[in-house]
N, C-alpha and C. Protein backbone atom coordinates (compact mmCIF):
# COMPACT_ATOMS: atom_id res chain seq x y z
N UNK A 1 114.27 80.33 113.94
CA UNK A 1 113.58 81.48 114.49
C UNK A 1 112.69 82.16 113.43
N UNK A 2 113.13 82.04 112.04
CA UNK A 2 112.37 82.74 110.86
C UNK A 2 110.88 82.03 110.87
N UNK A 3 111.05 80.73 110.68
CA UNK A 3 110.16 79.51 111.07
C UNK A 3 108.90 80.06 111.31
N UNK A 4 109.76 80.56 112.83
CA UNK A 4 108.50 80.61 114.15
C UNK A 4 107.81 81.94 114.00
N UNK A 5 108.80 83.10 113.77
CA UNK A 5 107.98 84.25 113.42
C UNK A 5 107.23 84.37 111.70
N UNK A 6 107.11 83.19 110.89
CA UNK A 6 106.30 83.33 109.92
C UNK A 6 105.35 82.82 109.91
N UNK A 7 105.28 81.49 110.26
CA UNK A 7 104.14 80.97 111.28
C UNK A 7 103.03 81.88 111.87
N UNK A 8 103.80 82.74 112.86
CA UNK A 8 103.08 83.61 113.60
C UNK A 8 102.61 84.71 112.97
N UNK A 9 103.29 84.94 111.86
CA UNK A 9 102.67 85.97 111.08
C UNK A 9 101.51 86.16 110.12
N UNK A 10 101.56 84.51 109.89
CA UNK A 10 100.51 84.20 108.79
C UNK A 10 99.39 83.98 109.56
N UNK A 11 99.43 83.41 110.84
CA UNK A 11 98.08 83.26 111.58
C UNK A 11 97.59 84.17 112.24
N UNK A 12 98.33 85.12 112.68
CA UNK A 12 97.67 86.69 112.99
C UNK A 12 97.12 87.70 111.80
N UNK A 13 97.90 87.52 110.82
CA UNK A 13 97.83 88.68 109.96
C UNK A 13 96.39 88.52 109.84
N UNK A 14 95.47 87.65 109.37
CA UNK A 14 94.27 87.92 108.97
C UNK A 14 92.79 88.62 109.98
N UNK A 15 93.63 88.06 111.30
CA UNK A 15 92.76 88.24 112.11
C UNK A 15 93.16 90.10 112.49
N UNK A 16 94.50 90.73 112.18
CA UNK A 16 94.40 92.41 112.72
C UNK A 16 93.63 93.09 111.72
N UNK A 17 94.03 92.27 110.28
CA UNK A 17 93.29 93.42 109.11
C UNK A 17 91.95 92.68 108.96
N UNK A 18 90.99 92.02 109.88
CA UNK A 18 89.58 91.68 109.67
C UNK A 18 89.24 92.96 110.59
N UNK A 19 89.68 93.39 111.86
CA UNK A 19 89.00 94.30 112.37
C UNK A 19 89.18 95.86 112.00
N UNK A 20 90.10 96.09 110.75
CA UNK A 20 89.84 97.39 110.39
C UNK A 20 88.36 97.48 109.78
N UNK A 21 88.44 99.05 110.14
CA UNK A 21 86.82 99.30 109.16
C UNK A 21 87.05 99.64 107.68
N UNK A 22 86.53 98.99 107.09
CA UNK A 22 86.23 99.28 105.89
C UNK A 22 85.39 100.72 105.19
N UNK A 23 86.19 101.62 104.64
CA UNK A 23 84.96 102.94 104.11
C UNK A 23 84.98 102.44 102.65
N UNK A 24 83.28 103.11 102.61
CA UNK A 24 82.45 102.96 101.62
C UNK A 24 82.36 104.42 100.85
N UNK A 25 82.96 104.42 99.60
CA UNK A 25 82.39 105.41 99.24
C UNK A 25 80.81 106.22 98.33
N UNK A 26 80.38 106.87 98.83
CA UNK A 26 79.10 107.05 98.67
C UNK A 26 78.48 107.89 97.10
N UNK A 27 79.06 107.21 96.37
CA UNK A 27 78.87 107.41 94.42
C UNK A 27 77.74 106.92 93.83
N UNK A 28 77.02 108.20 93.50
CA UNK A 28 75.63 107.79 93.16
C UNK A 28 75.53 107.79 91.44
N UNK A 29 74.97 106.89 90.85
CA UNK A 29 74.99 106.90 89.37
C UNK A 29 73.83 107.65 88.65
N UNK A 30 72.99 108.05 89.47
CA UNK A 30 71.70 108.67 89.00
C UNK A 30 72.07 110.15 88.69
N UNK A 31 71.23 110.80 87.52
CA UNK A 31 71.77 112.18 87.30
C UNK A 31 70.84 113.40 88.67
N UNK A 32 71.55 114.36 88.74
CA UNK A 32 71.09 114.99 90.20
C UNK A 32 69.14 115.62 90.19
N UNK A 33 68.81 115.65 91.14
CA UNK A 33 67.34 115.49 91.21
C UNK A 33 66.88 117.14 90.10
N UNK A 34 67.99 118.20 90.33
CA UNK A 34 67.18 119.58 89.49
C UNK A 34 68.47 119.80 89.28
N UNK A 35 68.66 120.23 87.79
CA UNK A 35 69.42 121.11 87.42
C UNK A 35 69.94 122.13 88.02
N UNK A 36 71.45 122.55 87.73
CA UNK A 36 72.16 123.62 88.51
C UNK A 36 72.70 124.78 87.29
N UNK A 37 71.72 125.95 87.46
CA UNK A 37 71.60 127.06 86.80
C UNK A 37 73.20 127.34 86.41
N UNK A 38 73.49 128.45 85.60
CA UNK A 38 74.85 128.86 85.35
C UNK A 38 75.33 129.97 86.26
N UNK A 39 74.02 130.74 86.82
CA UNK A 39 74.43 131.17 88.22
C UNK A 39 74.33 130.71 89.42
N UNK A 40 73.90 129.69 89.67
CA UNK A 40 74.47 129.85 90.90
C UNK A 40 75.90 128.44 90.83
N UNK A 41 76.38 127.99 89.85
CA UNK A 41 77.55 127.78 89.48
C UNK A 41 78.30 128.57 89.57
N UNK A 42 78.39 129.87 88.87
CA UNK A 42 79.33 131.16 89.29
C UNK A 42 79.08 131.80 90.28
N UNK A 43 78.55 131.59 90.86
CA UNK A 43 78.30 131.52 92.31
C UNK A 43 78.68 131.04 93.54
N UNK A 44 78.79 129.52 93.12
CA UNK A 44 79.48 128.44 93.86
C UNK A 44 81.07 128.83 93.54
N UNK A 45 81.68 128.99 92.38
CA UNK A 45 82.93 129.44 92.35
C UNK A 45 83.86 130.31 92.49
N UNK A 46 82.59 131.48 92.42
CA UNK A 46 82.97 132.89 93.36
C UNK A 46 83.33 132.09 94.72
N UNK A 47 82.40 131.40 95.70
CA UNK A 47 82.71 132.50 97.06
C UNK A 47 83.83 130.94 97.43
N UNK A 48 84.13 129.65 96.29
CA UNK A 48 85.21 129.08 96.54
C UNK A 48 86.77 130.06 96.30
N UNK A 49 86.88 130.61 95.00
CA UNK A 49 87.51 131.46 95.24
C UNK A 49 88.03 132.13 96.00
N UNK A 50 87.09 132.89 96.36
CA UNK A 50 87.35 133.79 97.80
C UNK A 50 87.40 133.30 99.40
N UNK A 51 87.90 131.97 98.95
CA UNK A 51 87.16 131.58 100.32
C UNK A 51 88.97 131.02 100.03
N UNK A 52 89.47 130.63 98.88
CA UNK A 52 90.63 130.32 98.86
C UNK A 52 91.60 131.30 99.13
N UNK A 53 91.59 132.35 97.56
CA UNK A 53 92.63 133.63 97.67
C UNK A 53 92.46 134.43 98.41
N UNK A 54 91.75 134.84 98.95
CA UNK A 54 90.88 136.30 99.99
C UNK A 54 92.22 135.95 100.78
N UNK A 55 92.48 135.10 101.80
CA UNK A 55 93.49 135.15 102.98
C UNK A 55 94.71 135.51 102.42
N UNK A 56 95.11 134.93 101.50
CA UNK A 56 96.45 134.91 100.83
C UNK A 56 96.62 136.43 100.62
N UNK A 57 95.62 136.60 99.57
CA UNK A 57 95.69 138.20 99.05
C UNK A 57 95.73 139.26 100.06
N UNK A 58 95.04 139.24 101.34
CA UNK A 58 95.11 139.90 102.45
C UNK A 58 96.64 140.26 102.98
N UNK A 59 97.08 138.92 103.17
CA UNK A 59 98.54 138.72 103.87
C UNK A 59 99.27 139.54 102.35
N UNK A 60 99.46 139.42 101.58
CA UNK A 60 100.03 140.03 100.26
C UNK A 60 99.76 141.33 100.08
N UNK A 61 98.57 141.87 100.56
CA UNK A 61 98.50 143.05 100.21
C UNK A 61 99.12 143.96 101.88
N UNK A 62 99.23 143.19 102.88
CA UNK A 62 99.64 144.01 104.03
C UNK A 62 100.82 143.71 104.29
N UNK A 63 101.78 143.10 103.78
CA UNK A 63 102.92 142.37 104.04
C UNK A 63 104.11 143.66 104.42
N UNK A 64 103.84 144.67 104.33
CA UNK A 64 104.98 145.56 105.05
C UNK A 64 104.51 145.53 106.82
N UNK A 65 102.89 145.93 106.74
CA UNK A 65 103.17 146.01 108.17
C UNK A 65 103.66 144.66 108.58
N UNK A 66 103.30 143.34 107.91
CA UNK A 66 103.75 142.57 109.10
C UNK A 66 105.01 142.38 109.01
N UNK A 67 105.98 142.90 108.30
CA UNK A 67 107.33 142.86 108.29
C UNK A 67 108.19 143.87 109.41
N UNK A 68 107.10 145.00 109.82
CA UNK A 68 107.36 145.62 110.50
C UNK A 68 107.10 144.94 112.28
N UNK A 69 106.28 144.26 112.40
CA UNK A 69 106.46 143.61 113.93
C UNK A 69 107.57 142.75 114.41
């Protein structure tokens, strides 16, 4: 029975993983077309920042009322 299901395994296997899709990842080696100032770098990391802690800090800074519902 091992036989028969290895058999069967070796002649399918190639044919399920031919129809996955393959991703490409899109890595460019060239340096970027214009320079990126030092503000708007601190810029870009400000509103990541805030785009991270802002919720957290919200819930942290109100955390009695919601202890109270």
């Amino acid at each position: 029975m091992s036989g028969l299901l290895r058999t069967i395994s070796t002649r399918t296997a190639p044919a399920l993983r031919g129809s996955m899709i393959t991703q490409k990842a899109s890595v460019y080696t060239r340096p970027a077309k214009s320079p990126i100032s030092a503000a708007e770098t601190a810029i870009g990391l400000g509103v990541f920042t805030l785009a991270i802690l802002g919720p957290s800090g919200w819930v942290l800074a109100n955390i009695e009322s919601y202890k109270k519902k």
